[in-house]
N, C-alpha and C. Protein backbone atom coordinates (compact mmCIF):
# COMPACT_ATOMS: atom_id res chain seq x y z
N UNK A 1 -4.78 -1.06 -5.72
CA UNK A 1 -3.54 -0.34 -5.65
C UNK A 1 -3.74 0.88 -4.75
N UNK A 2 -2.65 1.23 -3.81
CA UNK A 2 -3.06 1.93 -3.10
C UNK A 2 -1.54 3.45 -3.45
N UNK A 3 -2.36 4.52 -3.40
CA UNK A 3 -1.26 5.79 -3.71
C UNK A 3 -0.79 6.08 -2.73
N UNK A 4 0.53 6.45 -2.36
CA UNK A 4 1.12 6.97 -1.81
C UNK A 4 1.96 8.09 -1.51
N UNK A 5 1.68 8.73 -2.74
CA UNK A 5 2.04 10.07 -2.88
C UNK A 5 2.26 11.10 -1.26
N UNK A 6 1.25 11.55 -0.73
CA UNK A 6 0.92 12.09 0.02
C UNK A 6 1.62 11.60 1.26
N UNK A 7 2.16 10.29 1.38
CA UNK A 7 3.01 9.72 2.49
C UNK A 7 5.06 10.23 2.08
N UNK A 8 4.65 9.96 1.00
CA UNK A 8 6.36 10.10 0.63
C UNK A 8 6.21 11.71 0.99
N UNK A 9 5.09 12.62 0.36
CA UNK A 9 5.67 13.69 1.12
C UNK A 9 5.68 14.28 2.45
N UNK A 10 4.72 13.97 3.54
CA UNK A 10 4.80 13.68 4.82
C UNK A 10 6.40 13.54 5.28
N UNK A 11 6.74 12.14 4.58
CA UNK A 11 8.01 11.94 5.38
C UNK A 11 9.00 12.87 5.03
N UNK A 12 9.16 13.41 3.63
CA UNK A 12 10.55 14.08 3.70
C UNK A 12 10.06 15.93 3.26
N UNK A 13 8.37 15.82 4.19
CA UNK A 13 8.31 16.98 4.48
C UNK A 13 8.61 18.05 3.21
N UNK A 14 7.39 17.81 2.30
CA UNK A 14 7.36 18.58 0.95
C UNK A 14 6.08 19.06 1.13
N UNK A 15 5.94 20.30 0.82
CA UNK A 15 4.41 20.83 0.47
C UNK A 15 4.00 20.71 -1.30
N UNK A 16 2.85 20.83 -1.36
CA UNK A 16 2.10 20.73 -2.96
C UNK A 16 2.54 21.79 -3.31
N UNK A 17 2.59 23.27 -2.75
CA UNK A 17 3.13 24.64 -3.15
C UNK A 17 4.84 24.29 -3.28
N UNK A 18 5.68 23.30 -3.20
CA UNK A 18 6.74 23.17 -3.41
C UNK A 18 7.04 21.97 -4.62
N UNK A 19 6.07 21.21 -5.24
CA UNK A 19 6.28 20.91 -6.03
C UNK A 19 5.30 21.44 -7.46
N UNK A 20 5.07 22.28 -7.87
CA UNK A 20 3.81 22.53 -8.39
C UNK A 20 4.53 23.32 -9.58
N UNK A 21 5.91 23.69 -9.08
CA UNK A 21 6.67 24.43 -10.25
C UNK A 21 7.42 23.57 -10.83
N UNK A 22 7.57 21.88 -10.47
CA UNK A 22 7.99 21.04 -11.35
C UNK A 22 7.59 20.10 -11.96
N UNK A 23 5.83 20.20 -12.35
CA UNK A 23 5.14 19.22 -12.79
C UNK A 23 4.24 20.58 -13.54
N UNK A 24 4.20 19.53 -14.63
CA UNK A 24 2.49 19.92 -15.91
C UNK A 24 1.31 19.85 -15.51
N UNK A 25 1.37 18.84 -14.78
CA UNK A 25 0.05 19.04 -14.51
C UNK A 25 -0.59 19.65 -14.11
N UNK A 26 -2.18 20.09 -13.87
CA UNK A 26 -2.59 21.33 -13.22
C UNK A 26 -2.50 20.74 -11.86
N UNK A 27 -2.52 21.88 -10.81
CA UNK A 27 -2.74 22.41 -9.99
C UNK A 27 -4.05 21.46 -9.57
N UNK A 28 -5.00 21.88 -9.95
CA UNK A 28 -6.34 20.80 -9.43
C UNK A 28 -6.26 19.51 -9.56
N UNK A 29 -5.63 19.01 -10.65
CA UNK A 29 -4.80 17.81 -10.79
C UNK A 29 -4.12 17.34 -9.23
N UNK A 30 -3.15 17.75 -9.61
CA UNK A 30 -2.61 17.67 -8.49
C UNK A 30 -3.16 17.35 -6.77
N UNK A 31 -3.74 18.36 -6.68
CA UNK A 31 -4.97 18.11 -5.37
C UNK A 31 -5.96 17.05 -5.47
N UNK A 32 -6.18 16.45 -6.81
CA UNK A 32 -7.26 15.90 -6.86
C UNK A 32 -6.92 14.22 -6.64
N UNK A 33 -5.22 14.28 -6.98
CA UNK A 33 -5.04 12.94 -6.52
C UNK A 33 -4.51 12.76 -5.49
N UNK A 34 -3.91 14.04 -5.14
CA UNK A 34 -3.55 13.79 -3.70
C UNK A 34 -4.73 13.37 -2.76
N UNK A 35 -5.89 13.70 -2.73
CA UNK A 35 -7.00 13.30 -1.96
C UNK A 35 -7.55 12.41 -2.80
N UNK A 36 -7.05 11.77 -3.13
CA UNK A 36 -8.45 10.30 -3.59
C UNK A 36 -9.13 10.40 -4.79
N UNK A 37 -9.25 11.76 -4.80
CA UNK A 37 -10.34 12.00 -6.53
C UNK A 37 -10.19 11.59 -7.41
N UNK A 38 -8.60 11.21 -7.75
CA UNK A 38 -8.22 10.99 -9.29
C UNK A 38 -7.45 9.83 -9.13
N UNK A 39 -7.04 8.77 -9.86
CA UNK A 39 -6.10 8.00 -9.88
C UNK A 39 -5.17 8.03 -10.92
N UNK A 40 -3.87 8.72 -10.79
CA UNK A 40 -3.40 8.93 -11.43
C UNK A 40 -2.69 8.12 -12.47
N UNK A 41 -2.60 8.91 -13.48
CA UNK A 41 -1.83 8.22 -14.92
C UNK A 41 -0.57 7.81 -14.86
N UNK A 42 -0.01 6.95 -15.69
CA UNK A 42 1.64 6.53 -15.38
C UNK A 42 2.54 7.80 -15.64
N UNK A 43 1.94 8.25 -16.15
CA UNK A 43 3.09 10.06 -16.77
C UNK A 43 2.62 10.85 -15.68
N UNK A 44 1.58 10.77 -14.88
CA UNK A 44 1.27 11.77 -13.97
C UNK A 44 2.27 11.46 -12.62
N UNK A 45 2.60 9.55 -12.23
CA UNK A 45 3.11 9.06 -11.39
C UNK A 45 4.52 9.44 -11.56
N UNK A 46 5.19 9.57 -12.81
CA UNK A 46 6.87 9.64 -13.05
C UNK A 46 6.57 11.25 -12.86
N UNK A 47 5.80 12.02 -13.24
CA UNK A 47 5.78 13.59 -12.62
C UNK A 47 6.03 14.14 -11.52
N UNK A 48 5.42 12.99 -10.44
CA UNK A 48 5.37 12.78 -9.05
C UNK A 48 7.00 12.34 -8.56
N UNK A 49 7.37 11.73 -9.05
CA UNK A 49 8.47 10.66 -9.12
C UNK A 49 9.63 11.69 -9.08
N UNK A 50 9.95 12.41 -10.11
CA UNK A 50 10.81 12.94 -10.23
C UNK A 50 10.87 14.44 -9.85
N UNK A 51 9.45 15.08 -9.00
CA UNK A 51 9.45 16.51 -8.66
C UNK A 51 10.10 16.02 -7.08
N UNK A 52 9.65 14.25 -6.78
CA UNK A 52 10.33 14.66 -5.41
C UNK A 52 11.29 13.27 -5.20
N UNK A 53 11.50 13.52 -6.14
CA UNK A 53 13.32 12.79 -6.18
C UNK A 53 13.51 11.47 -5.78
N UNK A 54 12.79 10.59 -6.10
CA UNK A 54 12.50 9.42 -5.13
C UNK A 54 11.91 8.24 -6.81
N UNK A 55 12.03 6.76 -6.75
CA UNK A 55 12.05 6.01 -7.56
C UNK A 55 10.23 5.79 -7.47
N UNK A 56 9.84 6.00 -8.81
CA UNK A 56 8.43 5.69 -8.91
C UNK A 56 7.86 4.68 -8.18
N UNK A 57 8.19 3.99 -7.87
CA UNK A 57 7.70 2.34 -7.43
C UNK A 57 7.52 2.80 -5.79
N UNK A 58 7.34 3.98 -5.28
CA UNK A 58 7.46 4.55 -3.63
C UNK A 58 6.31 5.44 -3.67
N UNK A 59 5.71 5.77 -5.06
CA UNK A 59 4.36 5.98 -4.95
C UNK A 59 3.71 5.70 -4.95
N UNK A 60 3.40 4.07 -5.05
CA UNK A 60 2.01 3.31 -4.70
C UNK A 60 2.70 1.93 -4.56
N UNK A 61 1.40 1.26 -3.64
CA UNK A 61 1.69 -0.21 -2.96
C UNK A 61 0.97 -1.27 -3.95
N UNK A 62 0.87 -2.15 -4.44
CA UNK A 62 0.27 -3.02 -5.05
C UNK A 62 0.54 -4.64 -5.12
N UNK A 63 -0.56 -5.05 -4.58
CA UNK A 63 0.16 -6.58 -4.60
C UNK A 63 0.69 -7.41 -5.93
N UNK A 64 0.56 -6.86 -6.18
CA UNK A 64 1.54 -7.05 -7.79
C UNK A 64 2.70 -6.44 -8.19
N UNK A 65 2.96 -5.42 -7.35
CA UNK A 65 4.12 -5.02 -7.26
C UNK A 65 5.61 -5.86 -7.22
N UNK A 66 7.05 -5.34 -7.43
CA UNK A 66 8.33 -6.65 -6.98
C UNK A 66 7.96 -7.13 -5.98
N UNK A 67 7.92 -5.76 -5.18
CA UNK A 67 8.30 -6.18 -4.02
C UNK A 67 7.24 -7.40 -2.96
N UNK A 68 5.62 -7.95 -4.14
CA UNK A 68 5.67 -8.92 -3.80
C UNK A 68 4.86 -9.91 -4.80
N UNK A 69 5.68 -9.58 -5.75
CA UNK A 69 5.63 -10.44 -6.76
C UNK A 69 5.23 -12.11 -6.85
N UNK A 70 5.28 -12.68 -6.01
CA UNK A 70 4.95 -13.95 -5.46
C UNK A 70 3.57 -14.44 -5.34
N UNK A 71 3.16 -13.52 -4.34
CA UNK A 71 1.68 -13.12 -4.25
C UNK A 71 0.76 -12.51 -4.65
N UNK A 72 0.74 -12.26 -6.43
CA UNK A 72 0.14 -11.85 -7.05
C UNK A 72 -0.69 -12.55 -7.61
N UNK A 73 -2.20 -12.35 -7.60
CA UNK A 73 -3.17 -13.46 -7.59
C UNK A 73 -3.43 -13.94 -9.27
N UNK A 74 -3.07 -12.78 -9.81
CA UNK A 74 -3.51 -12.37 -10.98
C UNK A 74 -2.50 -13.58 -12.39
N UNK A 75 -1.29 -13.47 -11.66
CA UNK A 75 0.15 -13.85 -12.51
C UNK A 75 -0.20 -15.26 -12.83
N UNK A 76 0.38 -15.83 -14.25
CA UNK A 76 0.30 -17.29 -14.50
C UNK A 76 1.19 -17.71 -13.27
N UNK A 77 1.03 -19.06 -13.41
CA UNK A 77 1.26 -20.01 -11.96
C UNK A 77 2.87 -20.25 -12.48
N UNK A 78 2.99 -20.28 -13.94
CA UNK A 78 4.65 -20.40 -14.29
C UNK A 78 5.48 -19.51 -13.69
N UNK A 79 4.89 -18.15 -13.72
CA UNK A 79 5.87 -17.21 -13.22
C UNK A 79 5.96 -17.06 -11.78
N UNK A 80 4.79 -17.30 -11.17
CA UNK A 80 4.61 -17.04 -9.93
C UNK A 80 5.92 -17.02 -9.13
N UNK A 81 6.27 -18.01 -8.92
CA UNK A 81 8.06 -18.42 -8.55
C UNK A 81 9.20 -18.16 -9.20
N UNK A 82 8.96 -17.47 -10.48
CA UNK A 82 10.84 -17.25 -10.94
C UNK A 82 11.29 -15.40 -10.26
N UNK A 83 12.08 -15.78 -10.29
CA UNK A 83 12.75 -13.95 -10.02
C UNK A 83 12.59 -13.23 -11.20
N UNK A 84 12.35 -11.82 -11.19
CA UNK A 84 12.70 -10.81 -12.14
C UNK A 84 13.43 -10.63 -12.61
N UNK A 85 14.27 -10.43 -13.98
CA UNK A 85 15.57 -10.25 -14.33
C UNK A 85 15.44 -8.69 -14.84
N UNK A 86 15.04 -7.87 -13.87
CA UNK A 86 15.11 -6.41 -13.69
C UNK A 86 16.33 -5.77 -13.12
């Protein structure tokens, strides 16, 4: 799984000093997953999610993800092919 944090804010041009007053987490936290150190928790990801306004699923890529749900190596072979009823 790959994070993407650090890209979503690139693009719509957010600094860490601009979200830091809307998340719990610490501060070193924070830095620590932005660079690679930490992999963050699902409560740390919706923290992320909602300081910069954008749907959780835009902070990390995973081939298991919907968006490619098909090709997930992992999934029984039943599901492999049905759609999500998400």
């Amino acid at each position: 799984m790959k994070i993407l944090i650090q890209e979503v804010m690139d693009k719509k041009h957010i600094r860490v000093k601009d979200i830091i007053p809307y998340m719990s987490i610490s501060e070193r936290s924070i830095y620590n997953v932005l660079e690679g150190r930490k992999c963050p928790k699902l409560n740390e990801l919706e923290e992320f999610a909602k300081a910069l306004k954008v749907p959780i699923e835009y902070l990390y890529e995973s081939e298991c993800s919907i968006r490619s749900a098909n090709s997930c190596r992992n999934r029984p072979k039943s599901l492999k092919n049905k759609e999500h009823d998400l």
